[in-house]
Protein backbone atom coordinates (compact mmCIF):
# COMPACT_ATOMS: atom_id res chain seq x y z
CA UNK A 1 104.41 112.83 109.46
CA UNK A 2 105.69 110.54 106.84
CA UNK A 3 105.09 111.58 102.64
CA UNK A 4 102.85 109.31 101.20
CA UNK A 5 102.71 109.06 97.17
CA UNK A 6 101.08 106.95 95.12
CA UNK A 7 101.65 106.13 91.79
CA UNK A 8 98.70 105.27 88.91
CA UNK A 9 101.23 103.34 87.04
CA UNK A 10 101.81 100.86 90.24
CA UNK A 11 98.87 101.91 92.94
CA UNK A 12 96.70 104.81 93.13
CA UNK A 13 97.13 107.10 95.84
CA UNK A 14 93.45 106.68 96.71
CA UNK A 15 93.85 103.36 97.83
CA UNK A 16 97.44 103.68 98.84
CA UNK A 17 97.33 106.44 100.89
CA UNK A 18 94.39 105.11 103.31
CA UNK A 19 96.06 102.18 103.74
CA UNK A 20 99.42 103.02 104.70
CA UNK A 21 98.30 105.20 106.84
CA UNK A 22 95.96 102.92 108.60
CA UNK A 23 99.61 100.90 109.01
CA UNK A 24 101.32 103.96 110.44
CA UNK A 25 98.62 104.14 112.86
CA UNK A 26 98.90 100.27 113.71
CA UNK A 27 102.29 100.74 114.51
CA UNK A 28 101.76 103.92 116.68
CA UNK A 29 99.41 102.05 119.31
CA UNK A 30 101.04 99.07 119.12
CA UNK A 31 104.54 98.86 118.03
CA UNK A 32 105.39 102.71 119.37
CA UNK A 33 109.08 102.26 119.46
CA UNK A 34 109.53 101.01 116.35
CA UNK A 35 107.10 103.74 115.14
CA UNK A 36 109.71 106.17 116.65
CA UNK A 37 112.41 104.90 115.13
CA UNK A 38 110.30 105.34 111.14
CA UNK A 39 109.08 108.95 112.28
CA UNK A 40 113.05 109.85 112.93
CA UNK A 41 113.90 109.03 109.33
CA UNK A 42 111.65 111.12 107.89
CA UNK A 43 111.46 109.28 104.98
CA UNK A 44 108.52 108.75 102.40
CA UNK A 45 106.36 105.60 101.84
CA UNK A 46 105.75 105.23 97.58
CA UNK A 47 104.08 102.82 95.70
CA UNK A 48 106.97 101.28 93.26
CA UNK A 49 107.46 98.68 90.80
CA UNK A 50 109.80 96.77 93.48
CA UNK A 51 109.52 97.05 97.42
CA UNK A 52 112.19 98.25 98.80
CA UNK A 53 114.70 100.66 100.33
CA UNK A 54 115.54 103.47 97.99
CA UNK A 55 118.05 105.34 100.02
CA UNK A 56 119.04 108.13 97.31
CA UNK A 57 115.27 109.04 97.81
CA UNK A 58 115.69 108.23 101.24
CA UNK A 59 112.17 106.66 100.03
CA UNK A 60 110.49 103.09 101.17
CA UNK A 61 109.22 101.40 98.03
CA UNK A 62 105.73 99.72 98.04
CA UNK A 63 105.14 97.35 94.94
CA UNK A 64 101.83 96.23 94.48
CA UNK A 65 102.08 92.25 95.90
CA UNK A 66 103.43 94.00 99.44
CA UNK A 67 100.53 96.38 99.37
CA UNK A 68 97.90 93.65 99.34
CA UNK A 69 99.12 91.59 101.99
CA UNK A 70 97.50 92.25 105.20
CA UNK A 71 97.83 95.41 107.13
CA UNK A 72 100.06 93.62 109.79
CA UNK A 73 102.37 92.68 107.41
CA UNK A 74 102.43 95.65 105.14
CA UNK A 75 103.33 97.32 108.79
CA UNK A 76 106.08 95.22 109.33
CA UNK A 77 107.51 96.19 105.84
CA UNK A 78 107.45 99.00 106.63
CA UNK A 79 109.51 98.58 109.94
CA UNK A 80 111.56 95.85 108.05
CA UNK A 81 112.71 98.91 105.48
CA UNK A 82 113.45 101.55 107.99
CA UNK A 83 115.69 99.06 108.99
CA UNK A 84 118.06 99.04 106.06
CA UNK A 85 118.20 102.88 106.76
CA UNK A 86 119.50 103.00 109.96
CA UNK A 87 122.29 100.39 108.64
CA UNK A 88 122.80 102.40 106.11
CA UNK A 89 123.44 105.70 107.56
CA UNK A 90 125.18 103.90 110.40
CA UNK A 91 127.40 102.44 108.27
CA UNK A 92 126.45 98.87 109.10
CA UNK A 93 124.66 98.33 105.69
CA UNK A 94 126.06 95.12 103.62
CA UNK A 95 123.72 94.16 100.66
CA UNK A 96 122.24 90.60 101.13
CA UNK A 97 121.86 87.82 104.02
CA UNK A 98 123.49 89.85 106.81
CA UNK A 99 121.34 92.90 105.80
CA UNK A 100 118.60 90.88 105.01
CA UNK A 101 118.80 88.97 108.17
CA UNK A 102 118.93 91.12 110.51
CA UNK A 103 116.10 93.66 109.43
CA UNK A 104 114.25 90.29 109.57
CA UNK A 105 114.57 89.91 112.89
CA UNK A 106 113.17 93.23 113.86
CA UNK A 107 110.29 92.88 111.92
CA UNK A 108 109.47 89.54 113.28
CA UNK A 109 109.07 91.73 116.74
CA UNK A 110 107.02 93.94 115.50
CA UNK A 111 104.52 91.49 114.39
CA UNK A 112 104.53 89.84 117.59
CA UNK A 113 103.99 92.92 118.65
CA UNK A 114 100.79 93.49 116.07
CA UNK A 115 99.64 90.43 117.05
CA UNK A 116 99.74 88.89 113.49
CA UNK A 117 98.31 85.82 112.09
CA UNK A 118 100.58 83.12 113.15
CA UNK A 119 101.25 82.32 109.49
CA UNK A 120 102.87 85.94 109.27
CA UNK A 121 104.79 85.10 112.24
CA UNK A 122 106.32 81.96 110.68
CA UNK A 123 106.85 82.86 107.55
């Protein structure tokens, strides 16, 4: 089971934690695969000043804007970081578009697979 932290400073962990794992749980039942793929990394979920990767913490970074977007698409963040891990410890990992791009891509499935919004889906 993933480490989820909170911060006070960014979000408090009694709103964060609930939430992400209400998105954990989303991607269980219906994005299992991908969910896998998260649970394999064993890394930790923690509300941040920026959203991102932190792979020295081997740590996904939740800043506050991510966090209250829907749970679909804070899912698919979540998905969209794990990403950057397994380029990075597969040696594939290049800062920017091709990074960027291809991480993208995934997480476009899994919100097809979520059944986002539409507007999710094309954004």
């Amino acid at each position: 089971m993933a480490r989820i932290e909170g911060n006070p400073a960014y979000i408090p962990a009694k709103d964060f934690v609930p939430k992400i794992e209400r998105c954990l749980k989303l991607l269980r039942s219906k994005a299992g695969a991908y969910s896998t793929w998260f649970d394999a990394y064993a890394l930790k979920i923690r509300a941040a000043a920026r959203s991102g990767a932190n792979f020295d913490d081997k740590a996904i970074d939740i800043a506050k804007p991510t966090f209250d977007a829907s749970y679909t698409w804070l899912a698919s963040v979540i998905i969209h970081e794990t990403i950057h891990f397994w380029q990075y410890r597969s040696g594939k990992y290049q800062a920017g578009q091709v990074a960027e791009s291809e991480a993208n891509r995934y997480q476009l499935g899994v919100l097809q697979l979520l059944g986002a919004p539409k507007s999710e889906i094309t954004y």
